[in-house]
Protein backbone atom coordinates (compact mmCIF):
# COMPACT_ATOMS: atom_id res chain seq x y z
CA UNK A 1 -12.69 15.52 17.42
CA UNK A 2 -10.62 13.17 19.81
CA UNK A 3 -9.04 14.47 22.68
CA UNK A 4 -5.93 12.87 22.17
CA UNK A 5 -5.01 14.60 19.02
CA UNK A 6 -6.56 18.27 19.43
CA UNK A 7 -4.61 19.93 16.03
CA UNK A 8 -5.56 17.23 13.72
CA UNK A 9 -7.57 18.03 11.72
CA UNK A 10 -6.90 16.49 7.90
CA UNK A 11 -5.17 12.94 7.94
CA UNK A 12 -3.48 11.83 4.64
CA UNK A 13 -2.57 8.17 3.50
CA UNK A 14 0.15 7.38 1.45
CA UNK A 15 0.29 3.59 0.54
CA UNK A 16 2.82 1.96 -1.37
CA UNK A 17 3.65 -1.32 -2.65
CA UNK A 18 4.89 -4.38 -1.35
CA UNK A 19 8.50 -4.13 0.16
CA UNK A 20 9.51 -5.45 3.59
CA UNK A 21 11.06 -3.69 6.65
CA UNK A 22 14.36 -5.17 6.51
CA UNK A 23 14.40 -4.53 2.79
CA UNK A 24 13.85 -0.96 3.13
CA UNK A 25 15.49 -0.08 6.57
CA UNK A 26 16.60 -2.58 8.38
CA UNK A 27 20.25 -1.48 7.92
CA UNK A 28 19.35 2.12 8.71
CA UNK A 29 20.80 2.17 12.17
CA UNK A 30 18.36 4.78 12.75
CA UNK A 31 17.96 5.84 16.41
CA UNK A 32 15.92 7.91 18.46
CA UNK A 33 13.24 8.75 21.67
CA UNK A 34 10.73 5.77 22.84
CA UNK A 35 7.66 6.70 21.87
CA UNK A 36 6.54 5.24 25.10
CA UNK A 37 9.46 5.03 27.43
CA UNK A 38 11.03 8.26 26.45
CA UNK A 39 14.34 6.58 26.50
CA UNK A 40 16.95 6.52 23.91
CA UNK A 41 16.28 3.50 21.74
CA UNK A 42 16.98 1.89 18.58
CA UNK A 43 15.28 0.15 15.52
CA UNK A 44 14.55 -3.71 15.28
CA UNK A 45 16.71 -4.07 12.38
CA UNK A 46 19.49 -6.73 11.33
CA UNK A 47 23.01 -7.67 12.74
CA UNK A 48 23.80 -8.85 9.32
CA UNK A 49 23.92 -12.48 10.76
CA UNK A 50 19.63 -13.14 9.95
CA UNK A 51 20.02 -15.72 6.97
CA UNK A 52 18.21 -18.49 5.07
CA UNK A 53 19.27 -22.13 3.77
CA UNK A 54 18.40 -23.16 0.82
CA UNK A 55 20.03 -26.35 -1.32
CA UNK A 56 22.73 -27.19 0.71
CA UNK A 57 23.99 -23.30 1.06
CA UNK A 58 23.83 -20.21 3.30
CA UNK A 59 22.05 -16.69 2.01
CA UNK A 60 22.87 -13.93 4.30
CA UNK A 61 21.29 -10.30 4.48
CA UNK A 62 23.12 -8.25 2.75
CA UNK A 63 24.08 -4.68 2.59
CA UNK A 64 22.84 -3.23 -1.61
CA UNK A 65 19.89 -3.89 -3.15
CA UNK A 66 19.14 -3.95 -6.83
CA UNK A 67 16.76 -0.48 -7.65
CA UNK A 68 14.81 -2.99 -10.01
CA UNK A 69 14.15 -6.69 -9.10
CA UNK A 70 14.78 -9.03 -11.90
CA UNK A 71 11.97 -11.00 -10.43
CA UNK A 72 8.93 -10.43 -8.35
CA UNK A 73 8.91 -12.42 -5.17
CA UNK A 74 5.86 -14.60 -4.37
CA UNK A 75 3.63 -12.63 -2.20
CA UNK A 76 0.03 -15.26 -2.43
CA UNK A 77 -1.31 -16.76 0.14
CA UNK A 78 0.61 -19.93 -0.31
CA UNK A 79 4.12 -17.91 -0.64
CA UNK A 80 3.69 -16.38 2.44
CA UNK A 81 2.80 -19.55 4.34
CA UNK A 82 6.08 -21.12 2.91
CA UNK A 83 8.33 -17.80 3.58
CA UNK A 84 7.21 -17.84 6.90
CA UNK A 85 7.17 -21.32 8.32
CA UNK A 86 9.30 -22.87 5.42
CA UNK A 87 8.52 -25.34 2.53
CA UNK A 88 6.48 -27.54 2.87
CA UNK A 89 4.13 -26.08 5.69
CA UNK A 90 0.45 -26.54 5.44
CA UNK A 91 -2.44 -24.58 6.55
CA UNK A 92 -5.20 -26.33 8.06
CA UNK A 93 -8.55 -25.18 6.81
CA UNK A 94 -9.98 -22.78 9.46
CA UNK A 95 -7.20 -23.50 11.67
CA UNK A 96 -3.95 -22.36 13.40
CA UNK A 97 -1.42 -20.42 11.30
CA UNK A 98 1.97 -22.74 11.72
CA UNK A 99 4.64 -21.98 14.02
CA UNK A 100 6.86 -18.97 12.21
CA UNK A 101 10.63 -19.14 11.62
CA UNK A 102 11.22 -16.85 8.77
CA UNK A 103 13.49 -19.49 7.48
CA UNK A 104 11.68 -20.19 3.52
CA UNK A 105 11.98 -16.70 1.78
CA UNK A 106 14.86 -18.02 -0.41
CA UNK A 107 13.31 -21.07 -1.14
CA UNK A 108 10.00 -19.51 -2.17
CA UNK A 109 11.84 -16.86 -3.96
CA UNK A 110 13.36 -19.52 -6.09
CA UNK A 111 10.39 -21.36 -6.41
CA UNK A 112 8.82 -18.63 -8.02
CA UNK A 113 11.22 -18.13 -10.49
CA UNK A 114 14.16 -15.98 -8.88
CA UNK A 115 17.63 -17.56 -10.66
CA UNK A 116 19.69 -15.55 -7.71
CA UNK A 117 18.58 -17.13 -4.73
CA UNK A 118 20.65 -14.13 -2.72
CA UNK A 119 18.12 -11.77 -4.51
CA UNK A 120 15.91 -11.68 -1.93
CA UNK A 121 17.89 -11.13 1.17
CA UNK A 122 19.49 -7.91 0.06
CA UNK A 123 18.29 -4.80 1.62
CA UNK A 124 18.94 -1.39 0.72
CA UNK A 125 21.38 1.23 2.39
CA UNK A 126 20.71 4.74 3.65
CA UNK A 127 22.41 5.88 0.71
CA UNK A 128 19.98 4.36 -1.62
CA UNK A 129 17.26 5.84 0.01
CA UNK A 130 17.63 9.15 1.33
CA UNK A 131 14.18 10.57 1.28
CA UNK A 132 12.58 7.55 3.67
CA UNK A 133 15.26 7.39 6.17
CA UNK A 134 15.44 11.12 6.31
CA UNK A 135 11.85 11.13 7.16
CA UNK A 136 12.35 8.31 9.35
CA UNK A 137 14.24 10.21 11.35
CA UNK A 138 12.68 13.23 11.40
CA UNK A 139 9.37 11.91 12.51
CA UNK A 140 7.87 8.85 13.64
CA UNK A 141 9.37 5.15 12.20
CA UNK A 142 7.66 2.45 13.29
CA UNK A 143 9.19 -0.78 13.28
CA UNK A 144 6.54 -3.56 14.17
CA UNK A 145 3.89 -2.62 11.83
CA UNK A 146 2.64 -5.60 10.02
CA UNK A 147 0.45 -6.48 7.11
CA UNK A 148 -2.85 -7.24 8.36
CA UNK A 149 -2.93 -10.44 6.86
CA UNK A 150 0.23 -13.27 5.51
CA UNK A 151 -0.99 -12.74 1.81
CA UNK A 152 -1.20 -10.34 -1.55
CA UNK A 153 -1.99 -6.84 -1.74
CA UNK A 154 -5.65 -6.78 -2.63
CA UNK A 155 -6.71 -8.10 0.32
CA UNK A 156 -4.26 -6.08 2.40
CA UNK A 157 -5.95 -3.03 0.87
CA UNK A 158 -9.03 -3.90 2.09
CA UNK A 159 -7.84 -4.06 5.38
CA UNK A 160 -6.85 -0.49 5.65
CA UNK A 161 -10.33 0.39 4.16
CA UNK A 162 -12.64 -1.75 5.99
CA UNK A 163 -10.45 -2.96 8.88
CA UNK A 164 -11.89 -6.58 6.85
CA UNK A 165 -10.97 -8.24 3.15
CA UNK A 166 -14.98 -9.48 3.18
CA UNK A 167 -13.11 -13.09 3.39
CA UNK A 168 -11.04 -12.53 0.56
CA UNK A 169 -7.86 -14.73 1.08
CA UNK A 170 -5.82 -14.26 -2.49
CA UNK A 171 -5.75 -12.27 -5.63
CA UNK A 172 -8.95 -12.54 -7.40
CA UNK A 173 -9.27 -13.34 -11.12
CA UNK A 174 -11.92 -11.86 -13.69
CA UNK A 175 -14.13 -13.70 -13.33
CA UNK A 176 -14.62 -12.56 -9.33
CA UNK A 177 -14.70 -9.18 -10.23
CA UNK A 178 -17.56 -9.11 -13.05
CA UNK A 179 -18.70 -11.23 -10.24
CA UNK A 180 -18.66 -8.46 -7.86
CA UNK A 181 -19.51 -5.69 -10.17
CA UNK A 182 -22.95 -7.01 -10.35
CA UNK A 183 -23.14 -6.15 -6.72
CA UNK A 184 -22.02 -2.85 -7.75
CA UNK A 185 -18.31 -2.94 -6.67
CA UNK A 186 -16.56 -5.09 -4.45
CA UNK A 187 -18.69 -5.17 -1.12
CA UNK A 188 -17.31 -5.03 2.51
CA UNK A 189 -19.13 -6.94 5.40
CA UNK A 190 -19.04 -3.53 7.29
CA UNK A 191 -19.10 -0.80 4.99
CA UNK A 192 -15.88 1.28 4.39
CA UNK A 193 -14.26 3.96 5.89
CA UNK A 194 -15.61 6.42 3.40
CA UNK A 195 -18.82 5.44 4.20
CA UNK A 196 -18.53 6.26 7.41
CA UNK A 197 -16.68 9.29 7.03
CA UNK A 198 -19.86 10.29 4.61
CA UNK A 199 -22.31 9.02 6.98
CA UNK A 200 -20.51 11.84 9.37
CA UNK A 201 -20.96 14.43 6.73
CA UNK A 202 -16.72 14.63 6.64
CA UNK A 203 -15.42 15.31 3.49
CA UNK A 204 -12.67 12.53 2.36
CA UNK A 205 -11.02 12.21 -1.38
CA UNK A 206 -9.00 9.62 -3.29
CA UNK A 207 -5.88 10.58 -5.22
CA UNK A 208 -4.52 8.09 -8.13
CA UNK A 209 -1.06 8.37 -9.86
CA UNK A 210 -3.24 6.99 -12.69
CA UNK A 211 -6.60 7.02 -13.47
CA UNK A 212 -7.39 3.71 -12.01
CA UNK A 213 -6.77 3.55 -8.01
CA UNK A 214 -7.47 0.44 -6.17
CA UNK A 215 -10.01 2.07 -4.28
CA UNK A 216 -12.20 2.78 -6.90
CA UNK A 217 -12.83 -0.78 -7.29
CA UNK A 218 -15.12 -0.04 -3.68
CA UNK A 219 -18.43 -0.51 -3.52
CA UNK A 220 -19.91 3.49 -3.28
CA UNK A 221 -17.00 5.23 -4.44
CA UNK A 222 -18.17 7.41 -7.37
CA UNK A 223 -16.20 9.39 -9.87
CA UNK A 224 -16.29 12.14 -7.90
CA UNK A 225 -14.34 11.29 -5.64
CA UNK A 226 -11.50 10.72 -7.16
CA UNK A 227 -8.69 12.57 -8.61
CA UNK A 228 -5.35 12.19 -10.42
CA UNK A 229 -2.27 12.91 -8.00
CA UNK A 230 -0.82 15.57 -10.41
CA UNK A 231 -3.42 17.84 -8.92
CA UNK A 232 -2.47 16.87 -5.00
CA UNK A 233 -0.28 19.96 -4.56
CA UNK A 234 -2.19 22.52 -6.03
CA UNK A 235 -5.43 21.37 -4.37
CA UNK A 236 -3.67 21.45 -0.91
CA UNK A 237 -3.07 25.16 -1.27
CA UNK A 238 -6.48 25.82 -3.21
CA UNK A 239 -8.98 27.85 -0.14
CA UNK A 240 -11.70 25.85 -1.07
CA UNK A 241 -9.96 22.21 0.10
CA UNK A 242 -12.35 20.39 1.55
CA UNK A 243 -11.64 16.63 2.43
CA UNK A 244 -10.33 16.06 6.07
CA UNK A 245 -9.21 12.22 5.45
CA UNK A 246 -7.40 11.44 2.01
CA UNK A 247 -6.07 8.17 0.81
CA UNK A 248 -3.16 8.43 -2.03
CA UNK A 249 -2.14 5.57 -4.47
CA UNK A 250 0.86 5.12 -6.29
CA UNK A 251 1.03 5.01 -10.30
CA UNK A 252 1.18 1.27 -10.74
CA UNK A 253 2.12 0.59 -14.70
CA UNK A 254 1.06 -3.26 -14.19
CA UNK A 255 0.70 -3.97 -17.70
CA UNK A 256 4.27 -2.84 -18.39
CA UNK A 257 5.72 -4.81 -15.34
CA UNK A 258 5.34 -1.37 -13.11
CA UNK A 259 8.30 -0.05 -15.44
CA UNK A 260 6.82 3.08 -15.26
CA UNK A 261 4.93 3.14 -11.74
CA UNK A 262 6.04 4.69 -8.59
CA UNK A 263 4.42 2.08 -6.62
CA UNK A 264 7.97 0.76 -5.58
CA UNK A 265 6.93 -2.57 -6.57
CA UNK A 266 9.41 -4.52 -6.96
CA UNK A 267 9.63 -4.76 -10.67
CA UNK A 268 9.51 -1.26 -10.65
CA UNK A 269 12.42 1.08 -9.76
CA UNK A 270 12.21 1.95 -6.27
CA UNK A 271 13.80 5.73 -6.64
CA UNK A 272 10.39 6.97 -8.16
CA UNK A 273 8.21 5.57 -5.55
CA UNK A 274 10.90 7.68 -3.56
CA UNK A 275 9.88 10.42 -5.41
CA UNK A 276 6.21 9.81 -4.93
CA UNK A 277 7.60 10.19 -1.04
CA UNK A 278 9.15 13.38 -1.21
CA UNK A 279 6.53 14.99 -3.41
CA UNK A 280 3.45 14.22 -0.91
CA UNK A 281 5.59 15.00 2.16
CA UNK A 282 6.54 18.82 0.54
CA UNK A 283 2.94 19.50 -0.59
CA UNK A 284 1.55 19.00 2.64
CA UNK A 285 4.32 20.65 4.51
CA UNK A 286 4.49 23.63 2.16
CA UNK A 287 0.44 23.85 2.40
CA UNK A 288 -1.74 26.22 4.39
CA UNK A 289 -2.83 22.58 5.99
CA UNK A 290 0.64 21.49 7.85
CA UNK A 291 0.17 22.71 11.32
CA UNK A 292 -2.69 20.52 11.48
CA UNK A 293 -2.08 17.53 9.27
CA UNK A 294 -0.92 13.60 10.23
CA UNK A 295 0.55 12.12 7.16
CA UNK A 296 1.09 8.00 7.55
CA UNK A 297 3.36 6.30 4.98
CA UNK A 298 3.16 2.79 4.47
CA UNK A 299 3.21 -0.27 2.28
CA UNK A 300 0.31 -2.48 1.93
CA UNK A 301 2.84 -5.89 2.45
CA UNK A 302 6.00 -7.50 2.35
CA UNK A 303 6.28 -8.40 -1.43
CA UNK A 304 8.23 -12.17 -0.34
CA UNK A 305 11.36 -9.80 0.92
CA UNK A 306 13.14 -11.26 4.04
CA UNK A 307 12.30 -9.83 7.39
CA UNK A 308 13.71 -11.50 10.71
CA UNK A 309 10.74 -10.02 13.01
CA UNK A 310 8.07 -12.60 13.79
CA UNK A 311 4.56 -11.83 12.91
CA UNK A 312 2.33 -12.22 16.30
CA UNK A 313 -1.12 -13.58 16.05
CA UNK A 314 -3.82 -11.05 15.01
CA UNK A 315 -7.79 -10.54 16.53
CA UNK A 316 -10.09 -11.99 13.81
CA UNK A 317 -12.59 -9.22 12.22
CA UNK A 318 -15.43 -10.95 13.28
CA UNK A 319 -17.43 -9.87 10.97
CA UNK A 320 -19.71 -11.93 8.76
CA UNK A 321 -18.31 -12.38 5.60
CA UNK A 322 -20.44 -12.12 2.42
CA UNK A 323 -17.51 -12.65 0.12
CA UNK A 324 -16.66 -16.04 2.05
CA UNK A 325 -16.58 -18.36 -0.68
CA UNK A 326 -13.60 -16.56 -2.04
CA UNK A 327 -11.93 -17.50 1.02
CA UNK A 328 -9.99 -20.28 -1.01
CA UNK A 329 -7.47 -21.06 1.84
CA UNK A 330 -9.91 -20.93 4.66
CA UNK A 331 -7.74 -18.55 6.18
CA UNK A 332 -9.47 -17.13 9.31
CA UNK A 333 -7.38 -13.81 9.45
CA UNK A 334 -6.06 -14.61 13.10
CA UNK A 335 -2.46 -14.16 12.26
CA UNK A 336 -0.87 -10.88 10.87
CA UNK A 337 1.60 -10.78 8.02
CA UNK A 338 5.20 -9.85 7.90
CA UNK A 339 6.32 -5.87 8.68
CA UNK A 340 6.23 -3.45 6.34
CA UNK A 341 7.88 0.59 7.19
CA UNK A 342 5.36 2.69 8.59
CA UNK A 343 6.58 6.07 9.19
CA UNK A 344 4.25 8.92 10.81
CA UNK A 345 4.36 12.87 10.05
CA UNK A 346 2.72 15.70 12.28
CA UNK A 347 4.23 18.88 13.26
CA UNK A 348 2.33 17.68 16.56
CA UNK A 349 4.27 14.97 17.48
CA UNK A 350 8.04 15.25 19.01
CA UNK A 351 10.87 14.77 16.15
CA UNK A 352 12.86 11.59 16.25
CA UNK A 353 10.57 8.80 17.65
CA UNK A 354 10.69 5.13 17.34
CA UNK A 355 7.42 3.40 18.23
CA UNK A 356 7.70 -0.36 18.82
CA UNK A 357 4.12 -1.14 19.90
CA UNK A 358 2.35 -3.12 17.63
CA UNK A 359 0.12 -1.50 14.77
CA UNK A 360 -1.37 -3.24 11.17
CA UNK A 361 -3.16 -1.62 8.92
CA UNK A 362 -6.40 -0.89 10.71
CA UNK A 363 -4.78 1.29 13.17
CA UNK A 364 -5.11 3.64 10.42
CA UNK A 365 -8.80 3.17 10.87
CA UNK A 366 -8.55 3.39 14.31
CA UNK A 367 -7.01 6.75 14.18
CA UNK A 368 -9.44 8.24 11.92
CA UNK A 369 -12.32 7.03 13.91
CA UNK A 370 -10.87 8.41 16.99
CA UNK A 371 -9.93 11.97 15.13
CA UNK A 372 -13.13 12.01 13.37
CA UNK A 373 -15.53 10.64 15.52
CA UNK A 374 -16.78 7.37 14.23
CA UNK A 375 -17.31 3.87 15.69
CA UNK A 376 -14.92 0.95 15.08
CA UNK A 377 -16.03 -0.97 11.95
CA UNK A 378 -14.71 -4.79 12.90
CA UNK A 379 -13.21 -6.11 15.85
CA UNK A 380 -9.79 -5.79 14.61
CA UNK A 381 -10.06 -1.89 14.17
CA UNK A 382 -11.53 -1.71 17.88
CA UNK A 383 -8.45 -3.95 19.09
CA UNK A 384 -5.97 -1.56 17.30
CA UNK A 385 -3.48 0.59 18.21
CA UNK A 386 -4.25 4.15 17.32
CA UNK A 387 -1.61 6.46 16.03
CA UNK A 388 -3.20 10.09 17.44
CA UNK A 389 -1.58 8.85 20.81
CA UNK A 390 1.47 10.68 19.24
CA UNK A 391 -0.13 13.71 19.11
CA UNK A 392 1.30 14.85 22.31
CA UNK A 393 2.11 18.73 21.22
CA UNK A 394 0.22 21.52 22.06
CA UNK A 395 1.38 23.79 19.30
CA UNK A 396 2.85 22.74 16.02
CA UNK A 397 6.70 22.57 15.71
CA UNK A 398 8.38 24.86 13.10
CA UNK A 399 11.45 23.06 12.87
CA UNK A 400 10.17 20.42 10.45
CA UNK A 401 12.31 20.45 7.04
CA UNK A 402 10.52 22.17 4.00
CA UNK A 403 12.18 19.90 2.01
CA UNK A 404 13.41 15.96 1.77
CA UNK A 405 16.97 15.25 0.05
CA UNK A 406 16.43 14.50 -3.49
CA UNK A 407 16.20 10.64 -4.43
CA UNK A 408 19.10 8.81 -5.35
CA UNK A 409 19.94 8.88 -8.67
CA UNK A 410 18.38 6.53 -10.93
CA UNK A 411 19.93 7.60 -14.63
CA UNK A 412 16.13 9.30 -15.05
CA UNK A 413 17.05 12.40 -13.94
CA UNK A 414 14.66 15.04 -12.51
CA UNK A 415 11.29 14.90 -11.55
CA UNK A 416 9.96 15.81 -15.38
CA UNK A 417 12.31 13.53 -17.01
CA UNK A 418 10.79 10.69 -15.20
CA UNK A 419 7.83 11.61 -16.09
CA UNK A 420 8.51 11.75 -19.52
CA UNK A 421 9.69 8.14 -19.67
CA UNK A 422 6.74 7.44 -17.86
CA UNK A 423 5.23 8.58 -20.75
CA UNK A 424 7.16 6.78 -23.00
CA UNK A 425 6.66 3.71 -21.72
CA UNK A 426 2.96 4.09 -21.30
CA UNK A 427 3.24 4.65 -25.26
CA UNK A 428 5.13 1.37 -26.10
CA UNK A 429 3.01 -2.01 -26.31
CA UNK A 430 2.16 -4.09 -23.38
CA UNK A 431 4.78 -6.26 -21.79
CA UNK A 432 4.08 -10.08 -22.54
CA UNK A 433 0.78 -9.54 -24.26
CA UNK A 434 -0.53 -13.21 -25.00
CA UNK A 435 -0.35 -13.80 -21.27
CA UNK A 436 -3.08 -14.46 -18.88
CA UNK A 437 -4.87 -10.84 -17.61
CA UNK A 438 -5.48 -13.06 -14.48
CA UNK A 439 -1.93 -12.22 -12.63
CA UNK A 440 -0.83 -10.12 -9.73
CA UNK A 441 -2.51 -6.76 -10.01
CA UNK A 442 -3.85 -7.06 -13.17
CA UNK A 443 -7.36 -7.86 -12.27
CA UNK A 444 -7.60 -5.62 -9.27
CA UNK A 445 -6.89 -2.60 -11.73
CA UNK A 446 -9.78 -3.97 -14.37
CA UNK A 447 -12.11 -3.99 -11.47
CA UNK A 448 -11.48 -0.14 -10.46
CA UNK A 449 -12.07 0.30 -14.30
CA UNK A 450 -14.81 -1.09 -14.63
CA UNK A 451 -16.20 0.44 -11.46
CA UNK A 452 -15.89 3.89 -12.91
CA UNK A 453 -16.48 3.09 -16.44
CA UNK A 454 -19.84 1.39 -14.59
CA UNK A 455 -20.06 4.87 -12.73
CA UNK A 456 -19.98 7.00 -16.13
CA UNK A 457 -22.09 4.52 -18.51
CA UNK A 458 -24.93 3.14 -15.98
CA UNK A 459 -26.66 2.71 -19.16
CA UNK A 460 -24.41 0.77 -20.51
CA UNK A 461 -24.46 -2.74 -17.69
CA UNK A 462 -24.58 -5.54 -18.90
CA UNK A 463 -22.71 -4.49 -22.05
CA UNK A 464 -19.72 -3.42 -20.03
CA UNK A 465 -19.73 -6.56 -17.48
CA UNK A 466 -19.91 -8.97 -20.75
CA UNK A 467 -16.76 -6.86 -22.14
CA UNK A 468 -14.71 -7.24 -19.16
CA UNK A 469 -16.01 -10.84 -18.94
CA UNK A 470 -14.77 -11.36 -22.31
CA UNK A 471 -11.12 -10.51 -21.28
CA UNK A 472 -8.51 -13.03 -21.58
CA UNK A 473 -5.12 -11.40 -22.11
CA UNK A 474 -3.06 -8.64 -20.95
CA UNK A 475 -3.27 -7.18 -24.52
CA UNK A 476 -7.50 -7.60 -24.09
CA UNK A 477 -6.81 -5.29 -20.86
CA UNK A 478 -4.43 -3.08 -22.63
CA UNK A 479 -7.22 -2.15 -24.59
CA UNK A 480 -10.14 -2.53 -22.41
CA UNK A 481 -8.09 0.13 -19.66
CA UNK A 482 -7.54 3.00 -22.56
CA UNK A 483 -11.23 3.16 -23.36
CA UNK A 484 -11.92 3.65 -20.02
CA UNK A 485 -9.05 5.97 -19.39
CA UNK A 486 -10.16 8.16 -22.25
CA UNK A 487 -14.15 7.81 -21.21
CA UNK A 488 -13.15 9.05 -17.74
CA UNK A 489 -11.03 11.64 -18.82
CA UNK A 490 -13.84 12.79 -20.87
CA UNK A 491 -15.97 13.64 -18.22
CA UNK A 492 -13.80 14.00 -14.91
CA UNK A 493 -11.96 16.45 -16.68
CA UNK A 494 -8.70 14.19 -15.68
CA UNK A 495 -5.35 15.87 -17.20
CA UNK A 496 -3.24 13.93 -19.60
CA UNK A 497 -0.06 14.16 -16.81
CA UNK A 498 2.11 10.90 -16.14
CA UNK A 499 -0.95 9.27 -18.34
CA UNK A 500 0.09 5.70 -17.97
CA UNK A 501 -2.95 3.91 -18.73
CA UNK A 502 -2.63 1.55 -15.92
């Protein structure tokens, strides 16, 4: 175990989705100690001045967001580039990333469909989210975390796996995942964290909102090792917990535009994923496991929402890619996306910190191989910033709250009566089911799927790769994901809790 955090002992990961730092807090005003300096410091948030031009007009930040977006932002590759560095930029084919302005998210918000072109520069008050700025505040808010790359979530989750995407630039299609499957899951230059965790002999588990987690798309990761979230709490305060490093996902609902997801996508209302917040924070602090437990929060990118703070450049992996030729952009992954909210939770670390240095999503990495023991996977995990140099307390504070503030309402109601529309929703037909299965998230989820539904029919190959192949529509997935679902339930034992199939 590292020196430099001598009470951790279990680190847990809570990722969400796609929301920017602005959006989420930067009108939170929230102050506190330099991490570093010790001195009394604030957030980089907004004056309320930042603003974007766009057909002759003005669009200023603005204080109230909407709890569901009508429309989801751009977030690919080539959204970012134009969000960023404005329409019209280019990216040069193994070259340098454009000079950065952060002067086109209202112009690629409308040129990906958005009818209010102010949409996108609202951010949310401290009213609107209670449980992350109380957090914030309590603990450690971080406020130039980036995205480790200007692009979508898949690749961004690789990143915090594999401190790498394997040269993955975009979202990938079906085809790239049957692709991968017959490499027997999606394969990272390096290896994954698991794997080194398991190479270790340290015990490390996956928890899903719904039965198919990102990370189960991974090359190694069996059914075993994953379970639904419903059992998080219980397991925490079972004797026989086992894992020291856990990685959470959200409940995504894709196929039903995330209507019933906590993912806070941005289709999705954003008081559940606050929910999702408050529940994992009071497990572990109510658990036998809190005086010795860092909990990191974070989202995996922006999601095309405004943020003023430039992104610097970023130290390429280095690693040698065997994925490259889905590298459609030629992106070299020397530049780091916009910020996303990190906040960090120990009972080891002094309350009310703000921590400016810069981190992405491999200092998680970083931090793990320094608790744990292991050696850096790419360069960019070696170059990181590690989080356990906030571990500066030699015995766990007991003034931590045992509970968040409740999430603002959303007309759901309590806990159970979201879940039950969860439910309901899950129930009703999938949202615009003649469309293309080869959209946002869509495919990412098929290729966890088919990963397990690999796992549990090994028999059953080529059959199974030809089936998925075979998928065309978001009705074809609809129908593809509840066979699985019900297969895996079958023999993981999975409970039928907030059973969205997706």
């Amino acid at each position: 175990m590292s020196s430099q955090a001598p009470g951790i002992e279990h680190v847990f990961v809570l990722m969400l989705e796609n929301r920017s730092f602005d959006h989420l807090l930067g009108f939170s005003g929230i102050r506190g100690t330099d991490a570093v300096t010790g001195q009394d410091t604030g957030i980089n948030g907004l004056s309320g001045t930042e603003s974007n031009q766009f057909g002759g007009a003005t669009y200023t930040v603005s204080e109230g967001a909407d709890r569901v977006m009508p429309t989801d932002p751009g977030h690919e590759f080539p959204d970012v580039l134009a969000q960023l560095c404005g329409a019209g930029a280019q990216y040069p084919r193994g070259g340098a990333y454009p000079p950065i302005e952060a002067s086109g998210f209202v112009a690629a918000y409308v040129a990906s469909g958005g009818k209010n072109p102010a949409e996108v520069m609202k951010c949310y008050t401290p009213a609107q989210l209670p449980v992350l700025n109380a957090l914030a505040a309590e603990f450690v808010l971080c406020d130039n975390w980036h995205a480790s790359m200007p692009g979508p979530t898949w690749p961004n989750r690789m990143f915090v796996h594999a401190a790498s995407s394997g040269g993955l630039d975009h979202s990938p299609g079906t085809a790239e995942i049957v692709e991968w499957e017959t490499l027997d899951g999606f394969q990272l230059p390096n290896g994954t964290l698991f794997a080194a965790l398991e190479r270790k002999g340290i015990p490390w588990r996956i928890y899903g909102g719904d039965d198919f987690p990102m990370a189960a798309a991974l090359k190694g990761i069996s059914l075993g090792d994953v379970r639904h979230y419903s059992l998080f709490s219980g397991d925490l305060n079972a004797a026989s917990f086992a894992p020291r490093y856990v990685f959470i996902e959200p409940s995504y609902d894709a196929l039903h535009d995330y209507k019933a997801g906590d993912s806070q996508h941005p289709l999705g209302d954003v008081t559940q994923g606050e929910r999702l917040i408050q529940e994992t924070y009071e497990a572990i602090r109510n658990s036998p496991l809190w005086t010795s437990s860092l909990l990191i929060v974070t989202w995996d990118e922006h999601g095309g929402f405004f943020d003023h703070a430039i992104p610097p450049a970023a130290a390429d992996p280095g690693d040698t890619a065997p994925n490259a030729k889905y590298n459609q952009y030629g992106f070299t992954f020397e530049q780091y996306g916009p910020r996303v909210p990190a906040v960090i939770v120990s009972p080891l670390i002094p309350k009310n910190q703000i921590d400016h240095r810069l981190y992405d999503h491999t200092s998680i990495l970083a931090t793990a191989e320094a608790i744990f023991g292991l050696e850096a996977l790419t360069a960019r995990d070696k170059s990181a910033n590690r989080l356990d140099k906030l571990v500066t307390l030699s015995a766990a504070r007991d003034d931590a709250p045992a509970t968040m503030p409740a999430p603002a309402s959303s007309g759901a109601g309590s806990a159970a009566a979201m879940a039950a529309v969860a439910m309901a929703v899950a129930a009703t037909p999938v949202t615009r089911p003649d469309d293309p299965a080869d959209e946002g998230n869509v495919p990412a989820i098929l290729d966890s799927a088919m990963h397990r539904d690999l796992n549990a029919s090994p028999g059953e190959r080529q059959a199974i790769l030809a089936r998925v192949a075979a998928i065309k529509t978001r009705a074809d997935a609809t129908a593809y994901l509840t066979e699985v679902q019900q297969k895996v339930r079958r023999i993981a034992g999975s409970p039928a809790l907030r059973a969205n199939a997706t």
